[in-house]
N, C-alpha and C. Protein backbone atom coordinates (compact mmCIF):
# COMPACT_ATOMS: atom_id res chain seq x y z
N UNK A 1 -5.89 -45.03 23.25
CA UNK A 1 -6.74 -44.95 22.08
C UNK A 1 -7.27 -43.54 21.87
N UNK A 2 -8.01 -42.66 23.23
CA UNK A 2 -8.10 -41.71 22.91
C UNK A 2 -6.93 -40.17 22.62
N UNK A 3 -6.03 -41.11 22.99
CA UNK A 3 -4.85 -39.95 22.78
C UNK A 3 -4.53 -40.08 21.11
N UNK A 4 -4.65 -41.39 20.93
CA UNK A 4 -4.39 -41.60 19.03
C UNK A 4 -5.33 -40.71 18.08
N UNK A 5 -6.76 -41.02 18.71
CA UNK A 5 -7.81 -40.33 17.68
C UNK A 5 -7.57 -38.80 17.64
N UNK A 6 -7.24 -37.89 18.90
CA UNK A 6 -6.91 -36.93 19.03
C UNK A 6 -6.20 -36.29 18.74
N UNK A 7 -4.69 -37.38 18.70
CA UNK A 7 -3.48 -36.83 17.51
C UNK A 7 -4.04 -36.36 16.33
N UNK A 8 -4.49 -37.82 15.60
CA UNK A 8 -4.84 -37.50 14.52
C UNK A 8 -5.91 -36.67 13.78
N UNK A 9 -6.63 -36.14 14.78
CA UNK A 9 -7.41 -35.29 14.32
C UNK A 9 -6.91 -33.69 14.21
N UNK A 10 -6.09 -33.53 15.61
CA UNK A 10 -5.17 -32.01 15.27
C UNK A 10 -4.63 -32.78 13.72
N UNK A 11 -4.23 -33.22 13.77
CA UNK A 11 -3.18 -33.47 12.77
C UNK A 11 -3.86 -33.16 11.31
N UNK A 12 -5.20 -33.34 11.18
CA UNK A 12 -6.31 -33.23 10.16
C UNK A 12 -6.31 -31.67 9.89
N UNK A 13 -6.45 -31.30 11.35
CA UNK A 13 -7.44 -29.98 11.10
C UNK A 13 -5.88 -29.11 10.93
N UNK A 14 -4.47 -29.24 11.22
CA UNK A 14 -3.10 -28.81 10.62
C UNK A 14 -3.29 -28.94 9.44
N UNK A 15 -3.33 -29.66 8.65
CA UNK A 15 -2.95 -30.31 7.34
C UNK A 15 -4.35 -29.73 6.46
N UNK A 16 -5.51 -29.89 6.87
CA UNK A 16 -6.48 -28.66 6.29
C UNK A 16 -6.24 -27.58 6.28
N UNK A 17 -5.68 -26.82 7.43
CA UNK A 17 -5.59 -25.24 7.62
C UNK A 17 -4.49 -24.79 7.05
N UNK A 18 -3.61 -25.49 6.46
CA UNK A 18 -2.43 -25.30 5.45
C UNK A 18 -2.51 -24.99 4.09
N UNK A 19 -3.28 -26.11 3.53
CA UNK A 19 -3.85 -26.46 2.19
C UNK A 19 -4.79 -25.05 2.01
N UNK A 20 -5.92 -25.17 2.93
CA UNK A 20 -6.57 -23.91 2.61
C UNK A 20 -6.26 -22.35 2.32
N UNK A 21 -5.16 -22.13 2.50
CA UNK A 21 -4.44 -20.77 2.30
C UNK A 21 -4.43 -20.34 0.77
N UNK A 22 -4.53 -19.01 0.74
CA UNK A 22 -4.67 -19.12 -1.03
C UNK A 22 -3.18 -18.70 -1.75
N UNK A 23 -2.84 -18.94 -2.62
CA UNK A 23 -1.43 -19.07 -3.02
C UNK A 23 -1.83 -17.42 -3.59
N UNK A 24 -1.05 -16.56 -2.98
CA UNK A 24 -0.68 -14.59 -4.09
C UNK A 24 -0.39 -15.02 -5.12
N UNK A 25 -0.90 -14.09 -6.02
CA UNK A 25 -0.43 -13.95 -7.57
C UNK A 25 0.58 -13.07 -7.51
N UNK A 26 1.28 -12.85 -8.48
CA UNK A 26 2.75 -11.44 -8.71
C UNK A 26 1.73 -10.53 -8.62
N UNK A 27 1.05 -10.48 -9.37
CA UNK A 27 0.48 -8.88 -9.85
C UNK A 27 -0.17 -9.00 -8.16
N UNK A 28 -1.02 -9.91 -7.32
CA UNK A 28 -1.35 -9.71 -5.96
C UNK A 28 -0.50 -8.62 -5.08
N UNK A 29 0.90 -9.68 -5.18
CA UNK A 29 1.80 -9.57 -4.31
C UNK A 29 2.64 -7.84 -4.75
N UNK A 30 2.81 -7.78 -6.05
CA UNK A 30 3.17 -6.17 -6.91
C UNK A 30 1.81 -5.26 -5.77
N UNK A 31 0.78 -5.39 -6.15
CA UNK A 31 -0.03 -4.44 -5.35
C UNK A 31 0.06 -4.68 -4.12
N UNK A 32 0.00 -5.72 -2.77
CA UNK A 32 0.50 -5.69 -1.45
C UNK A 32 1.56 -4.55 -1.11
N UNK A 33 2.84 -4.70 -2.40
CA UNK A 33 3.81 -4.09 -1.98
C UNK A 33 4.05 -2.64 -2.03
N UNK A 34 3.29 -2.41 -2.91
CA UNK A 34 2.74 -0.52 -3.91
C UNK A 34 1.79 -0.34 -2.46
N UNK A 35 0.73 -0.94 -2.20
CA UNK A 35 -0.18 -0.59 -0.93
C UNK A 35 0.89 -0.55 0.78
N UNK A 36 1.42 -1.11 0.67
CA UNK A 36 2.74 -1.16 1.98
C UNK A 36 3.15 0.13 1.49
N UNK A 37 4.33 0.86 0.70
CA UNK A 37 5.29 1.63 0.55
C UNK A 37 4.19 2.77 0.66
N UNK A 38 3.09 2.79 -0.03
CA UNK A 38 2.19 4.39 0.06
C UNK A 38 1.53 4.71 1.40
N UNK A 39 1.40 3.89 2.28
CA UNK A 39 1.03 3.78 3.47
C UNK A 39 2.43 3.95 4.23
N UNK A 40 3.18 3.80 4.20
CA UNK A 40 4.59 4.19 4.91
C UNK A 40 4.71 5.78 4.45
N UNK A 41 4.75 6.07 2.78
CA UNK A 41 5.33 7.27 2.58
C UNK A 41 4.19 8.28 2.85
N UNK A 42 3.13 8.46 3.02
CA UNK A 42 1.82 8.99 3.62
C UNK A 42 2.32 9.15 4.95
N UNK A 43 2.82 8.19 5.86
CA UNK A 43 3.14 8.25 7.14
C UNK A 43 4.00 9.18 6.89
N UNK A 44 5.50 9.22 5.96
CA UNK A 44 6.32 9.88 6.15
C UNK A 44 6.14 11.78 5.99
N UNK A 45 5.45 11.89 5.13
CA UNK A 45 4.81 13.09 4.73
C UNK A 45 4.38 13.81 5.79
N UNK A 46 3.50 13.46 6.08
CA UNK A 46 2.33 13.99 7.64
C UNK A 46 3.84 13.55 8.73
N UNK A 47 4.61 13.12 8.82
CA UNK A 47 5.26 13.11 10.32
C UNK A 47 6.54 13.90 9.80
N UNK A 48 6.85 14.30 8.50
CA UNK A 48 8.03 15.75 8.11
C UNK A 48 7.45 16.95 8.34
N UNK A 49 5.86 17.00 7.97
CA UNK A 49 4.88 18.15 8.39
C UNK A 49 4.79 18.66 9.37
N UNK A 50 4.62 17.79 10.33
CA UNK A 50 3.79 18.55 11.40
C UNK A 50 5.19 19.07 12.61
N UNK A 51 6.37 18.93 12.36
CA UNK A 51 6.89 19.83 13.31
C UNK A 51 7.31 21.09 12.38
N UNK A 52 7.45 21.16 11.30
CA UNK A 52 7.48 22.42 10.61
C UNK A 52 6.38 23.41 10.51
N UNK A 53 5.27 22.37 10.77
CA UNK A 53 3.94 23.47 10.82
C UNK A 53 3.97 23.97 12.91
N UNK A 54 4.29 23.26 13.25
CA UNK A 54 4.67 23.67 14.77
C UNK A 54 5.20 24.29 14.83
N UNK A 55 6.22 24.93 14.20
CA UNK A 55 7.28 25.83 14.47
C UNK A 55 6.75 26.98 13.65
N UNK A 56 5.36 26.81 13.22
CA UNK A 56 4.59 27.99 11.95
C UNK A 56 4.67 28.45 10.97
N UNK A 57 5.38 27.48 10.01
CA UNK A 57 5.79 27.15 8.68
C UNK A 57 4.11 26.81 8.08
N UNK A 58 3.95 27.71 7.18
CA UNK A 58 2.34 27.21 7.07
C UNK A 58 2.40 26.15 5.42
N UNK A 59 1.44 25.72 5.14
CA UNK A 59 1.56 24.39 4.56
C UNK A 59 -0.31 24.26 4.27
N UNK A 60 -0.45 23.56 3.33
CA UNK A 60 -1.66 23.38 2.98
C UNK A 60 -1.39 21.65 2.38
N UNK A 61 -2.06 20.56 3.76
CA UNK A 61 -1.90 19.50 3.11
C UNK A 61 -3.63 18.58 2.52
N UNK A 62 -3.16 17.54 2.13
CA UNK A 62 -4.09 16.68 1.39
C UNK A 62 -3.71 15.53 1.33
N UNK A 63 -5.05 14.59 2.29
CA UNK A 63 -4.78 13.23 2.34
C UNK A 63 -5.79 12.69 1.60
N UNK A 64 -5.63 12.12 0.75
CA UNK A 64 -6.25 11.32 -0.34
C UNK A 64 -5.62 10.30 -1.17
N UNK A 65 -6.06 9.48 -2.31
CA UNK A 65 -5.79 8.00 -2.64
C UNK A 65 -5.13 8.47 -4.05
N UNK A 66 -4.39 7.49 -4.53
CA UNK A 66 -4.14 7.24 -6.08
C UNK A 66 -4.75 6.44 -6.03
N UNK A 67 -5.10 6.17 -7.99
CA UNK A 67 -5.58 4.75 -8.06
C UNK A 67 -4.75 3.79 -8.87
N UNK A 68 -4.59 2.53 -8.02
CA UNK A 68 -3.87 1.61 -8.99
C UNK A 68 -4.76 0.78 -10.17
N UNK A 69 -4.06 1.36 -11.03
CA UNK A 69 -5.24 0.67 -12.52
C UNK A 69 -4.58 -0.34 -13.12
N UNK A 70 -4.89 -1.86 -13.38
CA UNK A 70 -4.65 -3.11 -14.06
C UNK A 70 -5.62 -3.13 -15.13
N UNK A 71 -5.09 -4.06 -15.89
CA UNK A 71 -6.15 -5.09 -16.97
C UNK A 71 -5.82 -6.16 -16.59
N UNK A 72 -7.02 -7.04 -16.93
CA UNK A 72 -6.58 -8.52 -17.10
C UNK A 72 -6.75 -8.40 -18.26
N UNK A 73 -6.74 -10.10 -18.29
CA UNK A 73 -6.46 -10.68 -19.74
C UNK A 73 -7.67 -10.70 -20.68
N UNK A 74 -9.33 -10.21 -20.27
CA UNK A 74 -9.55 -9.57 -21.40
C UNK A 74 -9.76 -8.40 -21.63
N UNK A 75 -8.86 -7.35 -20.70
CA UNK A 75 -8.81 -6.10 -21.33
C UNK A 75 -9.39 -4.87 -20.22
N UNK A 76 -10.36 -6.10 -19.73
CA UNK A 76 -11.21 -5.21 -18.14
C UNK A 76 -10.31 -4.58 -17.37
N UNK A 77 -10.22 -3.20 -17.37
CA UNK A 77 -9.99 -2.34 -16.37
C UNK A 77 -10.27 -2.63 -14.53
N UNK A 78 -9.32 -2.82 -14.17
CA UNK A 78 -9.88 -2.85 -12.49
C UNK A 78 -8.47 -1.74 -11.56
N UNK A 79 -9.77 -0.94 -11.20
CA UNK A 79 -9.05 -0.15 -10.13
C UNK A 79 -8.61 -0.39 -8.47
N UNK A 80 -7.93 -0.50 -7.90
CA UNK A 80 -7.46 -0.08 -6.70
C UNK A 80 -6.97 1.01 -5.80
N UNK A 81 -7.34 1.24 -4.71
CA UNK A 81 -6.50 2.46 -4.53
C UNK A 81 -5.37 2.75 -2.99
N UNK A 82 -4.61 3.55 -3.18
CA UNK A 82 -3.72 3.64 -1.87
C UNK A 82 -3.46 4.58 -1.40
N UNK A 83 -2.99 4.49 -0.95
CA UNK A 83 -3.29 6.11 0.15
C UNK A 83 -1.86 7.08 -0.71
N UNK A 84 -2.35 8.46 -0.48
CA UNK A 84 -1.74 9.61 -1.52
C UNK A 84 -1.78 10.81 -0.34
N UNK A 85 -0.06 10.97 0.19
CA UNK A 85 -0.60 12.78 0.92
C UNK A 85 0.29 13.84 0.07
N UNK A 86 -0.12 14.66 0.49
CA UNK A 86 0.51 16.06 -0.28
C UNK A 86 0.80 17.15 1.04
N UNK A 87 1.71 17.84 0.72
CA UNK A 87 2.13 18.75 1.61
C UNK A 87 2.73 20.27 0.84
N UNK A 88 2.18 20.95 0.84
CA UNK A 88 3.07 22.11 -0.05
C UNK A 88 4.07 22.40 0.50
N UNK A 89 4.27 22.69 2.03
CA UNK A 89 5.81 22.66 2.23
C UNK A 89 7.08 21.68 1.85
N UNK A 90 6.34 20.20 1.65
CA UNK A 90 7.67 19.59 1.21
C UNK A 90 7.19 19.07 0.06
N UNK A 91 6.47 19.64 -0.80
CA UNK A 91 6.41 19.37 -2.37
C UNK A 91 7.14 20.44 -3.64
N UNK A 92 7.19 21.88 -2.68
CA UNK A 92 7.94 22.67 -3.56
C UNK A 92 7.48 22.84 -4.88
N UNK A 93 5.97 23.42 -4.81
CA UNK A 93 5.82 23.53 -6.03
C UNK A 93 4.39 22.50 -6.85
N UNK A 94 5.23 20.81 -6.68
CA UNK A 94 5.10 20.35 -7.52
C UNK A 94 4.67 19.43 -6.60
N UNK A 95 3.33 19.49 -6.87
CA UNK A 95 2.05 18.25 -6.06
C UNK A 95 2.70 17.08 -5.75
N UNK A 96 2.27 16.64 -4.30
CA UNK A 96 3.06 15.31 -4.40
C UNK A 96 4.26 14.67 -4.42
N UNK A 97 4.99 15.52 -4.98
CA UNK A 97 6.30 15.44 -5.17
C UNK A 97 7.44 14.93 -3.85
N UNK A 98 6.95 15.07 -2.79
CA UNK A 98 7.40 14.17 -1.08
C UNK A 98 6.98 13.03 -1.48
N UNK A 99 6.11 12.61 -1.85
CA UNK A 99 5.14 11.39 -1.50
C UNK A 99 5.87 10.32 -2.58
N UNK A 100 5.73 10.92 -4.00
CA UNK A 100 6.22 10.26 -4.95
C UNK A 100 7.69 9.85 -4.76
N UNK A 101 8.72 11.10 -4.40
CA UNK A 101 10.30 10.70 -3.86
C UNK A 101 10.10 9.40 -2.92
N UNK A 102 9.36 9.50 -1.78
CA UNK A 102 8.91 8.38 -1.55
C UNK A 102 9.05 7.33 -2.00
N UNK A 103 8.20 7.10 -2.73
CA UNK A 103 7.53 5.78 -3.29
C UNK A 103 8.60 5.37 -4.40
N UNK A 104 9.45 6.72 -4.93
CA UNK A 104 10.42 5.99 -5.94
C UNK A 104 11.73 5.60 -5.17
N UNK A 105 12.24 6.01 -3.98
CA UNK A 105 12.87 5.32 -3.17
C UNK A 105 12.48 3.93 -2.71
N UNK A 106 11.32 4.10 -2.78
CA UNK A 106 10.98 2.43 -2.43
C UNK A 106 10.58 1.64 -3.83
N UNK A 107 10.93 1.83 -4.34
CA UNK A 107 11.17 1.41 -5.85
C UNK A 107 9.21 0.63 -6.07
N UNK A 108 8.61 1.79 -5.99
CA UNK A 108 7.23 1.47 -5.55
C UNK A 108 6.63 2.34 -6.53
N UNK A 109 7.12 3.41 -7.10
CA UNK A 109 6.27 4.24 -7.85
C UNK A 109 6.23 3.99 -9.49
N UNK A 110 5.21 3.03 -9.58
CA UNK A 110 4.75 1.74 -10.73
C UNK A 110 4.15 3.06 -11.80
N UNK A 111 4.00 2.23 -13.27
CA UNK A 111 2.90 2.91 -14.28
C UNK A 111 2.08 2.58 -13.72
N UNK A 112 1.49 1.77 -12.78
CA UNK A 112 0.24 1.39 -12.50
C UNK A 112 -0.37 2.16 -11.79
N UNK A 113 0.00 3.24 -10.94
CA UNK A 113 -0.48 4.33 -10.17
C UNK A 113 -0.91 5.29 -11.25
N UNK A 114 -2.13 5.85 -11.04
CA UNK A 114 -2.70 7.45 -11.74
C UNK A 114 -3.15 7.97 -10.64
N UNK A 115 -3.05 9.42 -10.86
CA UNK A 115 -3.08 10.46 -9.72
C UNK A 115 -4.38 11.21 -10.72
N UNK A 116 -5.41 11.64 -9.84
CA UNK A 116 -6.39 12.54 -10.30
C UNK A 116 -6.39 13.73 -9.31
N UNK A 117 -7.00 14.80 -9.69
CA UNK A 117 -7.17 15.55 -8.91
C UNK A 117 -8.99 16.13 -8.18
């Protein structure tokens, strides 16, 4: 008897802890995936850097965020943001430009990103 009540109570608190999970939206799951790839290509940036600056290649970098900007459906602006590095040695010029190759390799670099300075 007490092995029955006990089944069935894991069995409760399974079948609650399932249900309770919250179902992602696209646009959720679109930003999970934009927040994954900028956090990888940030990684990638800073780890092409730093043996070129070891070897005394000088470089002026910058770790900071884009922001991901949505509307909903009435129009409200809501920002997010993800991580953004810069490296002048492997931007050539043109800000960002590692980070973004990046992110458009990972088929990650959305209209939804704005870059400020």
């Amino acid at each position: 008897m007490i092995k029955m009540v006990c089944a069935i109570a894991v069995a409760g608190f399974m079948v609650s802890g399932c249900s309770s999970q919250k179902s992602t939206t696209p646009e959720e799951a679109q930003y999970q995936r934009v927040l994954a790839a900028a956090h990888t290509c940030a990684d990638e940036v800073r780890e092409k850097t730093i043996p070129l600056v070891a070897n005394g290649a000088p470089t002026r970098t910058r770790w900071t965020t884009a922001d991901y900007v949505t509307k909903d459906a009435t129009g409200k602006e809501h920002r997010r943001s993800v991580e953004y590095r810069t490296s002048t040695i492997l931007d050539n010029g043109s800000e960002g430009s590692a980070w973004k190759k990046c992110m458009q390799d990972d088929d990650a670099l959305v209209p939804e990103l704005t870059f400020t300075r």
